[in-house]
Protein backbone atom coordinates (compact mmCIF):
# COMPACT_ATOMS: atom_id res chain seq x y z
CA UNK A 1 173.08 113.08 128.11
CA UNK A 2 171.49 111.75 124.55
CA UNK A 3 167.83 111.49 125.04
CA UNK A 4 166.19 108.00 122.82
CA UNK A 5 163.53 108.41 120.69
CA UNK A 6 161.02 106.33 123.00
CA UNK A 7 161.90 108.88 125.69
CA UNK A 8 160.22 111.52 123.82
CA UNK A 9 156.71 109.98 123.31
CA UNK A 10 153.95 111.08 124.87
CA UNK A 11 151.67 108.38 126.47
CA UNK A 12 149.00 109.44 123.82
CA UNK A 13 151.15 108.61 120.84
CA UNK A 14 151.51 105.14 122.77
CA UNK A 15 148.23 104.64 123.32
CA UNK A 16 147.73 105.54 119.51
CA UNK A 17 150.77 103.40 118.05
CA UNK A 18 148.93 100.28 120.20
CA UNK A 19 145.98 100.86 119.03
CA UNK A 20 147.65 100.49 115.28
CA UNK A 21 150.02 97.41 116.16
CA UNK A 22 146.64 95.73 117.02
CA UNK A 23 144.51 96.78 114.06
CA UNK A 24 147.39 95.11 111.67
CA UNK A 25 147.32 92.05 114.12
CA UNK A 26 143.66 91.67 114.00
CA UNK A 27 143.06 92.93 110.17
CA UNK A 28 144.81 88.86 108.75
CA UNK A 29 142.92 87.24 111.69
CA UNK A 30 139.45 88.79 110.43
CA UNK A 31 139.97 87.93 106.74
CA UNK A 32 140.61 84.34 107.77
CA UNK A 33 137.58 84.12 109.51
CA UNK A 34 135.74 85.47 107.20
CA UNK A 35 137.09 83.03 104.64
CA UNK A 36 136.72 80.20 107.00
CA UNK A 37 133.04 80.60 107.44
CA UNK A 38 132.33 81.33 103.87
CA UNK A 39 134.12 78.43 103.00
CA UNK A 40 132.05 75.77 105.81
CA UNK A 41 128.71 77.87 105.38
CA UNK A 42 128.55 78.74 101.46
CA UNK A 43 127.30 82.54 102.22
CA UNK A 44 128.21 85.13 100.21
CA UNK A 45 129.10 82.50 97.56
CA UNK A 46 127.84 83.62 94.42
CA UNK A 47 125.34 81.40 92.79
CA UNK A 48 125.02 82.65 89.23
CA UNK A 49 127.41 82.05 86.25
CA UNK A 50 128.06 84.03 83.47
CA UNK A 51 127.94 81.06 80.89
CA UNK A 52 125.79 81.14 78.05
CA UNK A 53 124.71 77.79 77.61
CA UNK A 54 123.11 75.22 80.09
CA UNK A 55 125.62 74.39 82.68
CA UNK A 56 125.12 69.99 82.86
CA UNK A 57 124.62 69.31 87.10
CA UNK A 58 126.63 67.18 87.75
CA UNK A 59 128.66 66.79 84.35
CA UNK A 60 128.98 63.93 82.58
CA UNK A 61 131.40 61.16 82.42
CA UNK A 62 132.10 60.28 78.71
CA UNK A 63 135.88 59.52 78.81
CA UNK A 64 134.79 55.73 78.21
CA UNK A 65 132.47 56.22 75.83
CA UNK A 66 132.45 53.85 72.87
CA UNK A 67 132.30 55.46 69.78
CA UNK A 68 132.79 53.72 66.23
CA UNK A 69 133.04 55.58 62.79
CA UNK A 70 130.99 54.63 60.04
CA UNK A 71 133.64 52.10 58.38
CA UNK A 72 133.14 49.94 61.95
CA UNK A 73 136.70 51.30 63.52
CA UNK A 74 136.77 52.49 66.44
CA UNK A 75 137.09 56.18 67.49
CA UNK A 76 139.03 57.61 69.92
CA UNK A 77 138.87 61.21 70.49
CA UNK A 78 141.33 63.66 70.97
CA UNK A 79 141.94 65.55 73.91
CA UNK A 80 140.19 69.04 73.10
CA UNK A 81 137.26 70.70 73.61
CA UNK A 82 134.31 68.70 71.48
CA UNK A 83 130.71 70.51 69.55
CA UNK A 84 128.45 67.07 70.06
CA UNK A 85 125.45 67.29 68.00
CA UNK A 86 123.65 64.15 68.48
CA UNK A 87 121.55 63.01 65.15
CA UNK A 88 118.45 61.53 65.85
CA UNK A 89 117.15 59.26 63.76
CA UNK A 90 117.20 61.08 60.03
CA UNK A 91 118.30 64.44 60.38
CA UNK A 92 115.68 67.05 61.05
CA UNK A 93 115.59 70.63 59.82
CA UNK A 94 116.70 71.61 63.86
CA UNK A 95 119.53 69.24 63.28
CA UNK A 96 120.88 70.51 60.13
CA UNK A 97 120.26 74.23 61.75
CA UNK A 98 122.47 72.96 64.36
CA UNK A 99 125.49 71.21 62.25
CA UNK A 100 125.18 74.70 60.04
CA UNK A 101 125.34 76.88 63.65
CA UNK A 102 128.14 74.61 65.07
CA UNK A 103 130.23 74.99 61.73
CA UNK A 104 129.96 78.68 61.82
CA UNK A 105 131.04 79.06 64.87
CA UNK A 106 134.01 76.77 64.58
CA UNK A 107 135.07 78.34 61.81
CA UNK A 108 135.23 82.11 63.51
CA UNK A 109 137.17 80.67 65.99
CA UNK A 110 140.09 81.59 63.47
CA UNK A 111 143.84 80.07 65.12
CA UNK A 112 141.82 78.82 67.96
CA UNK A 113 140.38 76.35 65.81
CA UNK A 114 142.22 73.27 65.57
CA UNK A 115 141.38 73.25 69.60
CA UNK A 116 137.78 72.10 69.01
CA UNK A 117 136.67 69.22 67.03
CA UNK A 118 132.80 68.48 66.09
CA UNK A 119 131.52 65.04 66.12
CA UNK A 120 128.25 64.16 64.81
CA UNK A 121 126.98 61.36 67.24
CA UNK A 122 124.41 59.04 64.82
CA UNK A 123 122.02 57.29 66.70
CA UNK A 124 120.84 55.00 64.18
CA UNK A 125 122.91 54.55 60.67
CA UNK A 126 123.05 57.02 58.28
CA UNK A 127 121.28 57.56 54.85
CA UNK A 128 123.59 57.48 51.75
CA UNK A 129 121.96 60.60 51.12
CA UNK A 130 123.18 62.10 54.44
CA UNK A 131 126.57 60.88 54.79
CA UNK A 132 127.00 62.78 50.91
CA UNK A 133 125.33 65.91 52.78
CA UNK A 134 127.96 65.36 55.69
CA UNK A 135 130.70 65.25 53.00
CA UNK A 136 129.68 68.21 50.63
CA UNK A 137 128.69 70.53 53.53
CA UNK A 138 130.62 69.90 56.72
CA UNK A 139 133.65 68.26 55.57
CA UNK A 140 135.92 67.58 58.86
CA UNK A 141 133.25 66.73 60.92
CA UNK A 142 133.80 63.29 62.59
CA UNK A 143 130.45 61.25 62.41
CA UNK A 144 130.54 58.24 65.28
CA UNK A 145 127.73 55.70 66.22
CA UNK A 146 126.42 55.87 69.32
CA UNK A 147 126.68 53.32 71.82
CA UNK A 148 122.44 53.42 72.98
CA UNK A 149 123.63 51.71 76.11
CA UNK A 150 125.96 54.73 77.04
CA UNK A 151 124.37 57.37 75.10
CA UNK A 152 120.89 57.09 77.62
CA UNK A 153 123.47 58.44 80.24
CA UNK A 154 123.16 61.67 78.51
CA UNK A 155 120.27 61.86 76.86
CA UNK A 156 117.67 61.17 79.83
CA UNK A 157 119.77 63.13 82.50
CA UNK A 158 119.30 66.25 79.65
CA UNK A 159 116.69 65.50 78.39
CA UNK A 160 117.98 65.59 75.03
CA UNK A 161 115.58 67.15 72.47
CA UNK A 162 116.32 67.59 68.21
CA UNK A 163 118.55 70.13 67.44
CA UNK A 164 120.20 70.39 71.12
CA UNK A 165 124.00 69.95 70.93
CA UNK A 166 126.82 69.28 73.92
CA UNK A 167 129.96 70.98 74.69
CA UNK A 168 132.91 68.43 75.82
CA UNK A 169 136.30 70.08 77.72
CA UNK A 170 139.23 67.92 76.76
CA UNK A 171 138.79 65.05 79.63
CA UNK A 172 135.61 64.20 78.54
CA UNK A 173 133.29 66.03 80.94
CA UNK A 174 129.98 66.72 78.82
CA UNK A 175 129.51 70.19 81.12
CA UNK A 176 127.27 71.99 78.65
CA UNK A 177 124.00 72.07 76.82
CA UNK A 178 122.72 74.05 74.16
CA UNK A 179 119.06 74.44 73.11
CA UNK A 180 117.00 76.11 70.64
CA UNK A 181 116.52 78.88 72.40
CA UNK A 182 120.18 79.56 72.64
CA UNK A 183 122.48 81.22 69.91
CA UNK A 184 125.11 80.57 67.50
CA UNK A 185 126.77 83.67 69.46
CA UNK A 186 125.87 82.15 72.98
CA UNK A 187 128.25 79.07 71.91
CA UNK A 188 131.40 81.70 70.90
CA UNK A 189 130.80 83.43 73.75
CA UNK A 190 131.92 80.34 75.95
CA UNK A 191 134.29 78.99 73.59
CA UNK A 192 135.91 82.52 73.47
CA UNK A 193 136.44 81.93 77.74
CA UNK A 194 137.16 78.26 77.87
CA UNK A 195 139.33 77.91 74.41
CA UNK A 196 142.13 80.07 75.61
């Protein structure tokens, strides 16, 4: 008479192979609780970022955005990641230490360059003597009149002080702010994650 493997156990290895055939049942049903409630409750969410600059709460909106150049034509950005530095008024030192930072850093950006563009958003028109500075010292950099009308939706939600400076993802969410207190570096950092 052949004797079949299940004839052999014991009722302890059973008991022990039940025990295991339930842990594996109960093991996906766990992990989708777990999910579930930290989904619908938010704990164990983490709440910090690892961003450099000031992450904008809610972002802003600036796919409709009216720009025109300084001939009158209108300009219509390109879908990549934008350096806004808006120029208040006549260009302060902290603006000009702000085109100089946001130059650098586009230009270590090496291959990954011609992914970011860097607008210059005048708020009132331009000097002769800075549109020549524009020219001799950050050639490339597109320099656009602001609508006021449109530009107060970001510069009262940010509070927009001189020498601060926006960074734009390709759909036009304005989702970060730089300061003074923040870095040339700080800005690479983040393009180095989000310019990939």
């Amino acid at each position: 008479m052949q004797m079949y493997a299940e004839d052999s156990l014991t009722e302890a290895t059973i008991r022990s192979n039940r025990r295991k055939l339930a842990v594996l049942l109960i093991i996906p049903l766990v992990v989708l609780a777990t999910a579930y409630a930290v989904f619908y409750t938010g704990f164990g969410v983490p709440t910090g970022t690892t961003n450099k600059g000031e992450l904008i709460q809610p972002p802003i909106a600036t796919e409709d955005f009216v720009y025109n150049k300084l001939d009158g034509s209108l300009y219509t950005p390109e879908s990549l990641w934008h350096m806004v530095i808006p120029v208040l008024g006549d260009c302060s030192t902290a603006c000009r230490d702000t085109l100089y930072t946001t130059r650098q850093v586009h230009l270590r950006q090496g291959k990954r360059a011609i992914d970011i563009d860097r607008i210059a958003v005048l708020t009132s028109p331009p000097t002769a003597e800075f549109v020549a500075f524009m020219e001799a010292e950050h050639p490339g950099t597109t320099m656009v009149m602001a609508n006021q009308a449109q530009w107060a939706l970001v510069s009262e939600p940010t509070q927009l002080a001189d020498g601060d400076y926006f960074l734009v993802d390709p759909r036009g969410w304005l989702m970060m702010a730089y300061r003074s207190e923040h870095t040339g570096e700080d800005l690479l950092f983040d393009l180095k994650k989000l310019v990939r």
